[in-house]
Structures are given as C-alpha cells and as structure tokens.
PDB file of N, CA and C in Angstrom:
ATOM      1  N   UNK A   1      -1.640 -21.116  11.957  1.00  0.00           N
ATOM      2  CA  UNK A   1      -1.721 -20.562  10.627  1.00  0.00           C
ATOM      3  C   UNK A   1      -2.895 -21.203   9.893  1.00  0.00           C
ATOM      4  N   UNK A   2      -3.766 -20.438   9.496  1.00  0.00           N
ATOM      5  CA  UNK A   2      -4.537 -20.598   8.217  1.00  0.00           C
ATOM      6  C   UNK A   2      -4.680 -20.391   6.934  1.00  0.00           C
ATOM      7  N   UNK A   3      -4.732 -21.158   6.052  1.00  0.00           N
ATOM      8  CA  UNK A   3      -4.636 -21.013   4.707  1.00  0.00           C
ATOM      9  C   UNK A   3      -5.578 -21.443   3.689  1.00  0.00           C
ATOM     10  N   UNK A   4      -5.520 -20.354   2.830  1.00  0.00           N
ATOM     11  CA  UNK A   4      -6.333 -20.407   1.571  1.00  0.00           C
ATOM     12  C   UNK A   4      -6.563 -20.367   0.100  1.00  0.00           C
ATOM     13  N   UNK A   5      -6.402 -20.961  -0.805  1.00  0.00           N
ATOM     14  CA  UNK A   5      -5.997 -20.774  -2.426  1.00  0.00           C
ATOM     15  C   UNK A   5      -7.020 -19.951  -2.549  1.00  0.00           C
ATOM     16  N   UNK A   6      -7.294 -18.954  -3.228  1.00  0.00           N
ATOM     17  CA  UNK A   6      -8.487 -18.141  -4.088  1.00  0.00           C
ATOM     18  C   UNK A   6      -7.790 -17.806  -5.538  1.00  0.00           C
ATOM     19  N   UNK A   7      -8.745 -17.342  -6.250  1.00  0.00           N
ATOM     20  CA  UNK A   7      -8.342 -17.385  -7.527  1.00  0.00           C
ATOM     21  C   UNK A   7      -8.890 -15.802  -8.234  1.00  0.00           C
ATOM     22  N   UNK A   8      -7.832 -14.745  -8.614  1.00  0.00           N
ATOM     23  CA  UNK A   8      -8.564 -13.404  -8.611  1.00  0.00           C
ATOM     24  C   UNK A   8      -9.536 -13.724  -9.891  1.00  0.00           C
ATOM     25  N   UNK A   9     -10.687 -13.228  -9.787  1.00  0.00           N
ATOM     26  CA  UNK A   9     -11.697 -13.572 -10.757  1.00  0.00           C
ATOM     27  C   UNK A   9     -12.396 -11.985 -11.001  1.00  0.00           C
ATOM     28  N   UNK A  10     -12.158 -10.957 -10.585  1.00  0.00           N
ATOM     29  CA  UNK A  10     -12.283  -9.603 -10.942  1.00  0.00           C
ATOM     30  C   UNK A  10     -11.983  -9.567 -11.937  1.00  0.00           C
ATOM     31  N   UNK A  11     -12.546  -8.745 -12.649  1.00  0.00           N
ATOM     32  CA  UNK A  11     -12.333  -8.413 -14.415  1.00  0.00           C
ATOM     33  C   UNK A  11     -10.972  -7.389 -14.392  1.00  0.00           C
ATOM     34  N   UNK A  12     -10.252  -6.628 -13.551  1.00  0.00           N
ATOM     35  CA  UNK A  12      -9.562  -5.497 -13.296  1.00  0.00           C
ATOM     36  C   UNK A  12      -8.311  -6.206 -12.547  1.00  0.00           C
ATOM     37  N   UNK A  13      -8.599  -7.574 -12.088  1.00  0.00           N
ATOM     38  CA  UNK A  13      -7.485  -7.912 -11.085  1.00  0.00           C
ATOM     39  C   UNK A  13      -7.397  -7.134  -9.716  1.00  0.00           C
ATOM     40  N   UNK A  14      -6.744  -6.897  -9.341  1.00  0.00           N
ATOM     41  CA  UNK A  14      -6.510  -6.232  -8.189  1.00  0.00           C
ATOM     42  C   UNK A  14      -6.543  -4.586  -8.045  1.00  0.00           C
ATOM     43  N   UNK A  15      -7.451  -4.024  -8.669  1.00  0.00           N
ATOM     44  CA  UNK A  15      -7.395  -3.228  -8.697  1.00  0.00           C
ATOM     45  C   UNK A  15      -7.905  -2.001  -7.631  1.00  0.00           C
ATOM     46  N   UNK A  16      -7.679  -0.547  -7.720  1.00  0.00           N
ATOM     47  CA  UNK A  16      -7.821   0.200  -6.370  1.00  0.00           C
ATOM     48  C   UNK A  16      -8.761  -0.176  -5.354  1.00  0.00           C
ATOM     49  N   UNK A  17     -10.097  -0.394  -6.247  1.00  0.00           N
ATOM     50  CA  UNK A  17     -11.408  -0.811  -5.209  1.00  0.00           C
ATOM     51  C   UNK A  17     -11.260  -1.582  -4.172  1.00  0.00           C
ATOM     52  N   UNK A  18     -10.675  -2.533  -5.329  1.00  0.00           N
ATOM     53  CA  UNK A  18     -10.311  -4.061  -4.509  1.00  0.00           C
ATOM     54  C   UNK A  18      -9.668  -3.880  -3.215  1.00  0.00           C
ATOM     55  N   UNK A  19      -8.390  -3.779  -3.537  1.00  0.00           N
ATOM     56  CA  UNK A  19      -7.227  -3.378  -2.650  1.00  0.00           C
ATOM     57  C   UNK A  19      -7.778  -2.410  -1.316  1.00  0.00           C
ATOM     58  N   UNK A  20      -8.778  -1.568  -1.672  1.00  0.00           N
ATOM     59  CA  UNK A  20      -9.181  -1.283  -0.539  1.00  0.00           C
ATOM     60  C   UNK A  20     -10.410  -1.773   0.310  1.00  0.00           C
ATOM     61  N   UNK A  21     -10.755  -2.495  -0.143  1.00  0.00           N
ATOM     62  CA  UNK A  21     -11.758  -2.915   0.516  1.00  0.00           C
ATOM     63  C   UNK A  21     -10.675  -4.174   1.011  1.00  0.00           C
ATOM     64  N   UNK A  22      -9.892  -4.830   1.012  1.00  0.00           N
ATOM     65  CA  UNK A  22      -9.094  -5.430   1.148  1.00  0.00           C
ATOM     66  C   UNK A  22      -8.313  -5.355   2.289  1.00  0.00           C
ATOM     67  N   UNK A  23      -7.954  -4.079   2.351  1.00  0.00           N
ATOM     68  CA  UNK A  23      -7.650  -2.947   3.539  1.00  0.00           C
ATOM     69  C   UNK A  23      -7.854  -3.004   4.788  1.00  0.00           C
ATOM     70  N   UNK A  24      -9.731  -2.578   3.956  1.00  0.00           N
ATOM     71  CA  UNK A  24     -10.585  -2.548   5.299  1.00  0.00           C
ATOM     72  C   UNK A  24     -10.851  -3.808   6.284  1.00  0.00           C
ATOM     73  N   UNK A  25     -10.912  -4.635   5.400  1.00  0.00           N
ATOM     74  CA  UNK A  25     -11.210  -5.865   6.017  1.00  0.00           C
ATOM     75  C   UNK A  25     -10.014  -6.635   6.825  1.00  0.00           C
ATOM     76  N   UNK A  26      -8.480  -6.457   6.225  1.00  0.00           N
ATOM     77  CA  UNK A  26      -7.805  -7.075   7.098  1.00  0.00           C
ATOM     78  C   UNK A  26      -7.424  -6.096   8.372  1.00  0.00           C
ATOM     79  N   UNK A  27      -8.232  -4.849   8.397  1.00  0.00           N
ATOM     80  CA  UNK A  27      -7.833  -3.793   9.515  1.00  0.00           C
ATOM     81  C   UNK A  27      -8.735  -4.397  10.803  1.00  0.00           C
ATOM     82  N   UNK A  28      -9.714  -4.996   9.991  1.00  0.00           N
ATOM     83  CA  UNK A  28     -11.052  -5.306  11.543  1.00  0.00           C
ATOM     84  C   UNK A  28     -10.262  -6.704  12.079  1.00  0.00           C
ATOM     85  N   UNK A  29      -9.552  -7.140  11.625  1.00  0.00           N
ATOM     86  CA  UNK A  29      -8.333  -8.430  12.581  1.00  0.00           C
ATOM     87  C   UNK A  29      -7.150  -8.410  13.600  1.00  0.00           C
ATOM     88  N   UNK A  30      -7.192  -9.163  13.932  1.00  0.00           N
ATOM     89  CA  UNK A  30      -5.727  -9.295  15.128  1.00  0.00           C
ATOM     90  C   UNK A  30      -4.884 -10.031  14.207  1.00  0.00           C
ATOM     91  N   UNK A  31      -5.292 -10.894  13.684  1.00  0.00           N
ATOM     92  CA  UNK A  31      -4.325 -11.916  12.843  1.00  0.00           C
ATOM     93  C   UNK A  31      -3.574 -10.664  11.291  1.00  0.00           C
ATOM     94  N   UNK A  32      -2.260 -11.352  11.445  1.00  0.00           N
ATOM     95  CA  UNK A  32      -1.567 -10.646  10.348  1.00  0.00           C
ATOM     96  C   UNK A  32      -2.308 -11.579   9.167  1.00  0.00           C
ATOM     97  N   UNK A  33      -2.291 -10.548   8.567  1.00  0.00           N
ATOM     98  CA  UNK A  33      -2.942 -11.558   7.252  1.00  0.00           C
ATOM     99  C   UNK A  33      -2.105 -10.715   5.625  1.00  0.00           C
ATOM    100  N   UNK A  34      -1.448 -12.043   5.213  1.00  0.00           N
ATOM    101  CA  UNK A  34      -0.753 -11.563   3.910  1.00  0.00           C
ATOM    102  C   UNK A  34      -1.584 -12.370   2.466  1.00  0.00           C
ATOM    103  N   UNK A  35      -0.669 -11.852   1.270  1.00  0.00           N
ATOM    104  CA  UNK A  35      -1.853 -12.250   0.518  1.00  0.00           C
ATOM    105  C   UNK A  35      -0.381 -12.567  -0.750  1.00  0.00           C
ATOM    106  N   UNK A  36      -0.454 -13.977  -1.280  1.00  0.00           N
ATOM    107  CA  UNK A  36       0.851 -14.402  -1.647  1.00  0.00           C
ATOM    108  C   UNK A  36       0.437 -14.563  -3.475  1.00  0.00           C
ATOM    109  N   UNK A  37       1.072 -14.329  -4.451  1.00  0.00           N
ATOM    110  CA  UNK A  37       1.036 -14.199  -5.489  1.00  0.00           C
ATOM    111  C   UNK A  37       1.680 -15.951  -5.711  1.00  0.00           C
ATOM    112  N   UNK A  38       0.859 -16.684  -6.550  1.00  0.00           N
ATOM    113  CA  UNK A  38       1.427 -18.133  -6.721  1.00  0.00           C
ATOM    114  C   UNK A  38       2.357 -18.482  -7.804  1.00  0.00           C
ATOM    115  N   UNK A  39       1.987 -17.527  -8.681  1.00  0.00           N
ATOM    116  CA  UNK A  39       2.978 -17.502  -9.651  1.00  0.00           C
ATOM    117  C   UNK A  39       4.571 -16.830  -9.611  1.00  0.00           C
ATOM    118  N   UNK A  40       4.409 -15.623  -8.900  1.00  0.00           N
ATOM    119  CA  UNK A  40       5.619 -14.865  -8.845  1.00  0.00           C
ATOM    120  C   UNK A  40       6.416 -15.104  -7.347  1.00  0.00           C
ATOM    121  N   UNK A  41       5.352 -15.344  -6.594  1.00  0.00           N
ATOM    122  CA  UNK A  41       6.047 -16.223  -5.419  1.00  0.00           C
ATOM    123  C   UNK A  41       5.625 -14.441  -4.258  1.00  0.00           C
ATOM    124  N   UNK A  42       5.629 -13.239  -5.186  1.00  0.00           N
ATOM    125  CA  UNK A  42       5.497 -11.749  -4.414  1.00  0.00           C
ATOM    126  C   UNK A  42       4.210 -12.130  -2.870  1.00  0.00           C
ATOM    127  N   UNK A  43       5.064 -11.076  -1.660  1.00  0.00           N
ATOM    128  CA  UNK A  43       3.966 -11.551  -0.820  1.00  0.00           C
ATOM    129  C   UNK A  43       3.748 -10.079  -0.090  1.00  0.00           C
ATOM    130  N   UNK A  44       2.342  -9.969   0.143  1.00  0.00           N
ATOM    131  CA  UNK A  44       1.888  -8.678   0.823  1.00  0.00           C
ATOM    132  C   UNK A  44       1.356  -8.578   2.053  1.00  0.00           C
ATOM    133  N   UNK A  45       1.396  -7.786   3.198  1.00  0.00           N
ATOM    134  CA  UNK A  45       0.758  -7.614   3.834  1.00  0.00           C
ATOM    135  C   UNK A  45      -0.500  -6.862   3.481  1.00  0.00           C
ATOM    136  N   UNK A  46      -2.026  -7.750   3.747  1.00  0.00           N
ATOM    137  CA  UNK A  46      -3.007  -7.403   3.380  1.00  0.00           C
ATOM    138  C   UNK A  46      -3.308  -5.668   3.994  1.00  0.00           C
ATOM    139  N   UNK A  47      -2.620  -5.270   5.142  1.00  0.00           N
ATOM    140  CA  UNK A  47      -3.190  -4.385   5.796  1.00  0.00           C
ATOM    141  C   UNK A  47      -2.134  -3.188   5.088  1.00  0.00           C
ATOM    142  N   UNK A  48      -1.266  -2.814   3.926  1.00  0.00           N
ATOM    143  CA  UNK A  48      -0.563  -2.506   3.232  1.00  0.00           C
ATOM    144  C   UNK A  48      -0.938  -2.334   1.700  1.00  0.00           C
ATOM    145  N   UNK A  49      -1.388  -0.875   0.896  1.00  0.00           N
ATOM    146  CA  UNK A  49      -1.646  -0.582  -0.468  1.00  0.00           C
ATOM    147  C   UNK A  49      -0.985  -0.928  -0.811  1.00  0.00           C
ATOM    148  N   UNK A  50       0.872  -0.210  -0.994  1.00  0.00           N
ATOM    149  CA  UNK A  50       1.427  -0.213  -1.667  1.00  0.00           C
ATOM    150  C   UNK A  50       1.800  -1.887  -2.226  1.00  0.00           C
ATOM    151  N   UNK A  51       2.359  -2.484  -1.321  1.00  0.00           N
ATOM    152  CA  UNK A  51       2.588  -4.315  -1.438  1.00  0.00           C
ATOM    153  C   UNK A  51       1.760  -5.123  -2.026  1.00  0.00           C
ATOM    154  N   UNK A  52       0.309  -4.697  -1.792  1.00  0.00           N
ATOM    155  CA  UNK A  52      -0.846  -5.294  -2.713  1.00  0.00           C
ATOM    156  C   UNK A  52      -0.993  -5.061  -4.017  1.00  0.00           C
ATOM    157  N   UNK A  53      -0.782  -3.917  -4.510  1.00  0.00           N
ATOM    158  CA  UNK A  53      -0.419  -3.126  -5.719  1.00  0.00           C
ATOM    159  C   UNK A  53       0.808  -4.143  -6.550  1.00  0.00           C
ATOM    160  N   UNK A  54       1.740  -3.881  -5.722  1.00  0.00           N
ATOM    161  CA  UNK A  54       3.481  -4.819  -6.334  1.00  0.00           C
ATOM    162  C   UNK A  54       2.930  -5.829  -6.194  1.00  0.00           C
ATOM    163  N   UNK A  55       2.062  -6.608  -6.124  1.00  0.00           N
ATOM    164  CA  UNK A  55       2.102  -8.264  -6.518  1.00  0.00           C
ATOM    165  C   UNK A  55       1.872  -8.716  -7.997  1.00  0.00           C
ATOM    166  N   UNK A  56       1.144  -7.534  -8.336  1.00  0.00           N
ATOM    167  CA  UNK A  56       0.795  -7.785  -9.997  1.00  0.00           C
ATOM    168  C   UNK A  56      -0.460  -8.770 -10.226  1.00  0.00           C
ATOM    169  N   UNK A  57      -1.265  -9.126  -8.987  1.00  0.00           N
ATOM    170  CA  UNK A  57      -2.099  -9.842  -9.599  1.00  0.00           C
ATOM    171  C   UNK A  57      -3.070  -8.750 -10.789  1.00  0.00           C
ATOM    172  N   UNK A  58      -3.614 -10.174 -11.697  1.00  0.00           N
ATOM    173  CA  UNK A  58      -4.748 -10.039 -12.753  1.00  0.00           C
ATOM    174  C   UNK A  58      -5.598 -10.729 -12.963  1.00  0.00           C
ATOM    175  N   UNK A  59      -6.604 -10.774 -13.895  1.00  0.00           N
ATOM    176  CA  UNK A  59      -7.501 -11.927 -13.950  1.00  0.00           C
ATOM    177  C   UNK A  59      -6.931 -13.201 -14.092  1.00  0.00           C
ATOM    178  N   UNK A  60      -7.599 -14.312 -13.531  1.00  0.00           N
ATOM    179  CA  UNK A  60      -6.876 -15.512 -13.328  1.00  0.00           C
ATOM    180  C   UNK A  60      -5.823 -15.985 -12.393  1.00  0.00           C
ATOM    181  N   UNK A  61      -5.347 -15.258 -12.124  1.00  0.00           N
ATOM    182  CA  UNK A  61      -3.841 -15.230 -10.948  1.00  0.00           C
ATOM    183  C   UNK A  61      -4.702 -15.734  -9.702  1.00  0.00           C
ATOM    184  N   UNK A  62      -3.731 -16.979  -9.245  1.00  0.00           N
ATOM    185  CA  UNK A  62      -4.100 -17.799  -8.029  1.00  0.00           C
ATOM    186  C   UNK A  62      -3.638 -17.268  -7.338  1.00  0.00           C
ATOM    187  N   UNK A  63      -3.835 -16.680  -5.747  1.00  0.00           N
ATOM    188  CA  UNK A  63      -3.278 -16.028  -4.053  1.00  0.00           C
ATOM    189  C   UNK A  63      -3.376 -17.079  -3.738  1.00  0.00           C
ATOM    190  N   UNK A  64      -2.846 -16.887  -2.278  1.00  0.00           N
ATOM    191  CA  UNK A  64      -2.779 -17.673  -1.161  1.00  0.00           C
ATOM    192  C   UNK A  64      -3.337 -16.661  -0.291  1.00  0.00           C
ATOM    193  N   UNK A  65      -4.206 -17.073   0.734  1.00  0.00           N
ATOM    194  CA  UNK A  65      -4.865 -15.950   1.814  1.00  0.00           C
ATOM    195  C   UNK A  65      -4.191 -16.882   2.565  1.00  0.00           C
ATOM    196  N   UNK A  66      -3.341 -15.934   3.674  1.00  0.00           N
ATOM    197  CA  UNK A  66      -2.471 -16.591   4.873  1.00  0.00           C
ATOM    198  C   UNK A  66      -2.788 -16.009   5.767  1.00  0.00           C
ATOM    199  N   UNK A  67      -3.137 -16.140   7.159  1.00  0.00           N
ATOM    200  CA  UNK A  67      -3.538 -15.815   8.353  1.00  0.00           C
ATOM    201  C   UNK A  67      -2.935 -16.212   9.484  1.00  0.00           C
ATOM    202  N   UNK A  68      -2.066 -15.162  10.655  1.00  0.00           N
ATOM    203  CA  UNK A  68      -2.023 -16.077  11.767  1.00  0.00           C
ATOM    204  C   UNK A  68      -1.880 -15.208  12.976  1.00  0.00           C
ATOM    205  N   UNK A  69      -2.622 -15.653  13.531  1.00  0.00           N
ATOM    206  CA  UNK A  69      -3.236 -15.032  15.142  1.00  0.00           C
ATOM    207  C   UNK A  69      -3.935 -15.543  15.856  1.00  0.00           C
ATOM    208  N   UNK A  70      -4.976 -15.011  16.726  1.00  0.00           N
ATOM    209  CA  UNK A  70      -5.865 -15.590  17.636  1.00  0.00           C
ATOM    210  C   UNK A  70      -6.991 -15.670  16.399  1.00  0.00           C
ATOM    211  N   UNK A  71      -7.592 -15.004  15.459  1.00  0.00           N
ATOM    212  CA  UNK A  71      -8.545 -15.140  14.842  1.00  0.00           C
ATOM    213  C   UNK A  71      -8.478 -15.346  13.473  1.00  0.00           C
ATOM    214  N   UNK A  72      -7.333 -16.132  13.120  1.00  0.00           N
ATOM    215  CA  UNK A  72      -7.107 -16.366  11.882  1.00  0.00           C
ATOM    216  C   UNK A  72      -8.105 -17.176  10.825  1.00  0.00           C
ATOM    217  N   UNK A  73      -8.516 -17.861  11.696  1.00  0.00           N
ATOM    218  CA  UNK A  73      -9.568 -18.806  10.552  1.00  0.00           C
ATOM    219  C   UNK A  73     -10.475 -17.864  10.015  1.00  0.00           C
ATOM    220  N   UNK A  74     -11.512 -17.090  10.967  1.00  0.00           N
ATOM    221  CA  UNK A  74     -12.260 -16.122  10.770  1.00  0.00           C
ATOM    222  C   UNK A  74     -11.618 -14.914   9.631  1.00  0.00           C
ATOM    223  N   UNK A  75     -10.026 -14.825   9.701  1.00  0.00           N
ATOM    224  CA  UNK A  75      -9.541 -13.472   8.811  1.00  0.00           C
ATOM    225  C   UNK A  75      -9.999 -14.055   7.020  1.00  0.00           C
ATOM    226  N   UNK A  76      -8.996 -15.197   6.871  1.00  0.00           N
ATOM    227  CA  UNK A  76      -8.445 -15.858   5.868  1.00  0.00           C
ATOM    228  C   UNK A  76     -10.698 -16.182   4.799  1.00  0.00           C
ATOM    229  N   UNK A  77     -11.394 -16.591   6.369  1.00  0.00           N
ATOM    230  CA  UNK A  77     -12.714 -16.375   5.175  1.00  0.00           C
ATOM    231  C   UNK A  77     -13.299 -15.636   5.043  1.00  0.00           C
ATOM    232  N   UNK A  78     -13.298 -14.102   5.827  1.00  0.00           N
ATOM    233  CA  UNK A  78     -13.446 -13.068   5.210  1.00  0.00           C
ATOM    234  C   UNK A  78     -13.165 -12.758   3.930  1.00  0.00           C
ATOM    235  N   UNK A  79     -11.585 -12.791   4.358  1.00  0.00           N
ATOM    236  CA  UNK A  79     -11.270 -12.205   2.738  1.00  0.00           C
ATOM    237  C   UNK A  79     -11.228 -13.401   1.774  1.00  0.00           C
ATOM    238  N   UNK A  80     -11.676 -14.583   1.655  1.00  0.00           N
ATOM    239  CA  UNK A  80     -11.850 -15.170   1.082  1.00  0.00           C
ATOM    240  C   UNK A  80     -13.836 -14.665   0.469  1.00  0.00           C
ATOM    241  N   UNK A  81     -14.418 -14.370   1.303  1.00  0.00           N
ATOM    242  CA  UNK A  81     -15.708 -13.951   0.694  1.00  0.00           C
ATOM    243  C   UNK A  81     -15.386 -12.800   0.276  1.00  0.00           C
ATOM    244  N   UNK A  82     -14.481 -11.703   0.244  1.00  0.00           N
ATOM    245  CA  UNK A  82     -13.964 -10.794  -0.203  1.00  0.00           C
ATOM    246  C   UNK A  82     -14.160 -11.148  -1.594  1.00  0.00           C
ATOM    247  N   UNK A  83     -13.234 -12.505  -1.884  1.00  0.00           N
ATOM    248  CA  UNK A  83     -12.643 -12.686  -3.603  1.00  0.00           C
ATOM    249  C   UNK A  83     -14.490 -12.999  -4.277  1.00  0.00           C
ATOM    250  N   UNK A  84     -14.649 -13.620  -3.159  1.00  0.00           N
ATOM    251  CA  UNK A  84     -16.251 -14.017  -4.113  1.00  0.00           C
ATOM    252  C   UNK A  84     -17.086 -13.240  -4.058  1.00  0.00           C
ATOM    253  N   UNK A  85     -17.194 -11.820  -3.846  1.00  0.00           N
ATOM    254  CA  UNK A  85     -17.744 -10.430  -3.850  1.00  0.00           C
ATOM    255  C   UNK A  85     -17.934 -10.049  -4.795  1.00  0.00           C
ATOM    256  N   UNK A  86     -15.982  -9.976  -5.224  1.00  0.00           N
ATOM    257  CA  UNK A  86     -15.833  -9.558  -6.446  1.00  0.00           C
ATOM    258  C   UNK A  86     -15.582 -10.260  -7.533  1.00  0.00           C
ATOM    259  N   UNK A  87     -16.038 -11.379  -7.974  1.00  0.00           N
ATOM    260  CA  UNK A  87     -15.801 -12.414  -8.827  1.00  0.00           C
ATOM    261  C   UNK A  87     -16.404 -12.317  -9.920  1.00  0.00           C
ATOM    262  N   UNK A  88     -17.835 -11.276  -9.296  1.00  0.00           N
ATOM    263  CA  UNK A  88     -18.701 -11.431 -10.557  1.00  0.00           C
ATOM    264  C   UNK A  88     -18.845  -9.895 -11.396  1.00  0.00           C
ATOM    265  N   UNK A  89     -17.343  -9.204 -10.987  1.00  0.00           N
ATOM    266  CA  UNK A  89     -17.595  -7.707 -11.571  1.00  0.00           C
ATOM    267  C   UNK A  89     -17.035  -7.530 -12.770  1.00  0.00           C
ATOM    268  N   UNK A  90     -17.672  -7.076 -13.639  1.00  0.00           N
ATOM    269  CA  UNK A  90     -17.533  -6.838 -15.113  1.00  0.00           C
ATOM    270  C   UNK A  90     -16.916  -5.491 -15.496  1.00  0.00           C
ATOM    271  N   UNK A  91     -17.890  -4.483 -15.193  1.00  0.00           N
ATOM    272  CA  UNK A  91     -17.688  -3.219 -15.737  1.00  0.00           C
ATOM    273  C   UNK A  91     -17.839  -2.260 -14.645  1.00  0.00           C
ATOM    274  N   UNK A  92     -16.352  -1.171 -14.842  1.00  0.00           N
ATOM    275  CA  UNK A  92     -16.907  -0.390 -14.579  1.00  0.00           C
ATOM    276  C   UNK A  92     -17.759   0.992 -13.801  1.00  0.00           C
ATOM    277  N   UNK A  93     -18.194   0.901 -15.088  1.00  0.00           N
ATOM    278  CA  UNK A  93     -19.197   2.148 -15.244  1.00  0.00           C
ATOM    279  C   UNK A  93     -21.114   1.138 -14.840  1.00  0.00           C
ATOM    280  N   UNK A  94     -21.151   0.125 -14.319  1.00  0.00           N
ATOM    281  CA  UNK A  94     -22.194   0.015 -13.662  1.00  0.00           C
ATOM    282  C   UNK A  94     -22.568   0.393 -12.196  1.00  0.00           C
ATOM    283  N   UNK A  95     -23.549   1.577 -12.463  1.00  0.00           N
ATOM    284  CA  UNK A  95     -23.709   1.392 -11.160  1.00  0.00           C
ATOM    285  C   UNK A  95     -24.580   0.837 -10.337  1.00  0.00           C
ATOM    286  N   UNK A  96     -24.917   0.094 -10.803  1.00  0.00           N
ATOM    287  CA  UNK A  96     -26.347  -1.233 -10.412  1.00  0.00           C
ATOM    288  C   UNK A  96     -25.028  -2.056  -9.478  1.00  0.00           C
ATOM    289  N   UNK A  97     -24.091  -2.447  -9.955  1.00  0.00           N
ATOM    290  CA  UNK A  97     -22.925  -3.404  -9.984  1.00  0.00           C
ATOM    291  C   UNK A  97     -22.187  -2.773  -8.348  1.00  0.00           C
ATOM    292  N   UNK A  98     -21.599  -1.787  -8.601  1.00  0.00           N
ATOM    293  CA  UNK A  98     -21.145  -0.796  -7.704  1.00  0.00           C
ATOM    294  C   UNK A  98     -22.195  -0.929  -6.369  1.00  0.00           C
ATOM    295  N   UNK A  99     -23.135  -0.877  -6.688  1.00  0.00           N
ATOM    296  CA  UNK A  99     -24.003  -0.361  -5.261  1.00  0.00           C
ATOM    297  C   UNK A  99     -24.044  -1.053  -4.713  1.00  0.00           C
ATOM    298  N   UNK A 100     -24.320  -2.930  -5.689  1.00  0.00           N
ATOM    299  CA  UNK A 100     -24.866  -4.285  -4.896  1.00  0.00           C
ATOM    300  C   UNK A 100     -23.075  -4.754  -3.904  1.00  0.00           C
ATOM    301  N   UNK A 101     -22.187  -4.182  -4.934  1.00  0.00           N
ATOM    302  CA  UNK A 101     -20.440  -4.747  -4.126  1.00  0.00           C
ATOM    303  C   UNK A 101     -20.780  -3.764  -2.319  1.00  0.00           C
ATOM    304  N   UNK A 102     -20.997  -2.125  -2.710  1.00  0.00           N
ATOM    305  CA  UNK A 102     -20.840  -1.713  -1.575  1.00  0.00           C
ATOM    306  C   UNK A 102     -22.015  -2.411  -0.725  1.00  0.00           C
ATOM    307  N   UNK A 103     -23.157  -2.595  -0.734  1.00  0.00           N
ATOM    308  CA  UNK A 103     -24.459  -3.084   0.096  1.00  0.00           C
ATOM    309  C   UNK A 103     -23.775  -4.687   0.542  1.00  0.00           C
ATOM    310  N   UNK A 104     -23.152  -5.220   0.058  1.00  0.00           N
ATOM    311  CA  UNK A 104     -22.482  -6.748   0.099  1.00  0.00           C
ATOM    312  C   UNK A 104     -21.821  -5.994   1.528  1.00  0.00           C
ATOM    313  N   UNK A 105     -20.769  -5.515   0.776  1.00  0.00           N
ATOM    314  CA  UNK A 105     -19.559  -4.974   1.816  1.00  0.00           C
ATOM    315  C   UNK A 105     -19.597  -4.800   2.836  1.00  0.00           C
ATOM    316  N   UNK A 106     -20.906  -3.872   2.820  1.00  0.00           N
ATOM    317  CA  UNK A 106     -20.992  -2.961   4.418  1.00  0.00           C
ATOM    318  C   UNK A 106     -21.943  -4.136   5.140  1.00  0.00           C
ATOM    319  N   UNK A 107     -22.597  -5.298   4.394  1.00  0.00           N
ATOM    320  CA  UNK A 107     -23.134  -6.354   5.303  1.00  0.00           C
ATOM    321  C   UNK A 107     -22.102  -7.586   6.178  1.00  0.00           C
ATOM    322  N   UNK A 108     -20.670  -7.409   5.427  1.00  0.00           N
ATOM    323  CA  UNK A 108     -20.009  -8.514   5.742  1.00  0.00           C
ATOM    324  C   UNK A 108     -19.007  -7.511   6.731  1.00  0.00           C
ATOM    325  N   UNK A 109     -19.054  -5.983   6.337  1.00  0.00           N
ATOM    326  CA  UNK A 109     -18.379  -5.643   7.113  1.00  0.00           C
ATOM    327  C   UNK A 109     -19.092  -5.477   8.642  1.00  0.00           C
ATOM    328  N   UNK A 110     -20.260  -5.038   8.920  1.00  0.00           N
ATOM    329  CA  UNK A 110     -20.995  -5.185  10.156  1.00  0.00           C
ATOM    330  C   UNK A 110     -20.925  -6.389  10.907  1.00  0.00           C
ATOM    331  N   UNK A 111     -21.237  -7.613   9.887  1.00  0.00           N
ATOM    332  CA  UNK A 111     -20.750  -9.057  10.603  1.00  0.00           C
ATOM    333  C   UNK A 111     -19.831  -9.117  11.500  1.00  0.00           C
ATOM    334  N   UNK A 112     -18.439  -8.674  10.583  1.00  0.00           N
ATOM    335  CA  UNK A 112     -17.644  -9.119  11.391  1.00  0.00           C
ATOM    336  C   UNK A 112     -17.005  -7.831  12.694  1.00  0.00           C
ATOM    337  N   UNK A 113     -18.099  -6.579  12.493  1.00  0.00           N
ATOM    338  CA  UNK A 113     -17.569  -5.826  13.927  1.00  0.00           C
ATOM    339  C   UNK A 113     -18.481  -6.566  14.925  1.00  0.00           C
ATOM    340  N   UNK A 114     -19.989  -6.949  14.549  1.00  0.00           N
ATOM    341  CA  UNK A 114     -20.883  -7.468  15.600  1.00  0.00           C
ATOM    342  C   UNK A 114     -20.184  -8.816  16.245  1.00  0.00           C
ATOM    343  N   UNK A 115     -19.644  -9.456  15.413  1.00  0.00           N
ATOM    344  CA  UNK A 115     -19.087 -11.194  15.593  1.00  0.00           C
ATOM    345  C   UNK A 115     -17.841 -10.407  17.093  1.00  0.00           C
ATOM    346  N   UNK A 116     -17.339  -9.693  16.638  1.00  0.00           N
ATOM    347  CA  UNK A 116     -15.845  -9.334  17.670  1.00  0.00           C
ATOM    348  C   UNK A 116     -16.518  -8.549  18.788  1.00  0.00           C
ATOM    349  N   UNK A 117     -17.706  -8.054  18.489  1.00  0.00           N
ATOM    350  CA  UNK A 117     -18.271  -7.566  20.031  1.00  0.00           C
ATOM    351  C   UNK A 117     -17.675  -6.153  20.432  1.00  0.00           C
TER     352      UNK A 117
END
C-alpha cells in the first residue's frame, strides 16, 4: 500500500472536470486506487463518478490518495500531480486556463501509457 495526503486546492473542489480526469487516470492502473475524505472519513473508488461526487470534497478539504497493487507508488503520484494540475484553477470561463489543464493532461497522460509499454 501507498499513501498520500493532498489537499483539494481547485477553486470548484471536486468538481465534474476534476472527477473525470480523475477517472481517466486511475483507469491507466492495475492498482485499486481510492480517494479518502479526512474530514468525513467518506471513501471512493477513484475509478467510480458517482463515489467521488458523495465525498463532498471542496476547497481546502484534505484526501488521502491510497493505492495498492503491483504499481501503486506510480498510481498514488499520478494522481497526486493530478491535485497539482489543478491547484492553480480559478475560473471557469478561461480558456487560456482550460487549454494549458488539457495540454498538462494529455502530457502526463502519454507518460504514463509510454512508462507501461
């Protein structure tokens, strides 16, 4: 098992974007990877909308990124660069903002299909 504190720092919290890109990323793993609410104790399977949704995170709300499989270390800092993707999103209706998250995305997402071969 691997583990990780992150801290949601999205202006929206957890919101649809998030959650799916969230998705995507714990889909390219072998390791189950859940995503634990610190305050309410609520826990999700990352590879699951609806459960990510019911945790209620918001701005400020501390997770736990939990991982465990053959490639868990690798899951848990994905989506840990996940949170720091989106840490710095404000608004919105930018689409300067929007383009640089997806161009991020689709670079960390190629990483990690090239890394698994």
């Amino acid at each position: 098992m691997h583990a990780k504190i992150e801290t949601v720092k999205h202006i929206y919290g957890l919101d649809t974007g998030f959650v799916s890109y969230i998705v995507r990323i714990a889909q390219l793993f072998k390791s189950k990877i859940t995503i634990e609410n610190m305050i309410t104790g609520k826990k999700a399977d990352a590879r699951r909308i609806r459960e990510l949704f019911r945790l209620g995170n918001t701005y400020g709300t501390d997770v736990e990124i939990k991982a465990v499989g053959e490639d868990e270390e690798d899951a848990v800092d994905a989506m840990s660069s996940l949170f720091s993707l989106f840490a710095e999103r404000k608004l919105y209706d930018s689409k300067d903002e929007d383009q640089r998250i997806n161009e991020s995305f689709s670079r960390m997402e190629e990483g990690i299909i090239k890394k698994r071969g």
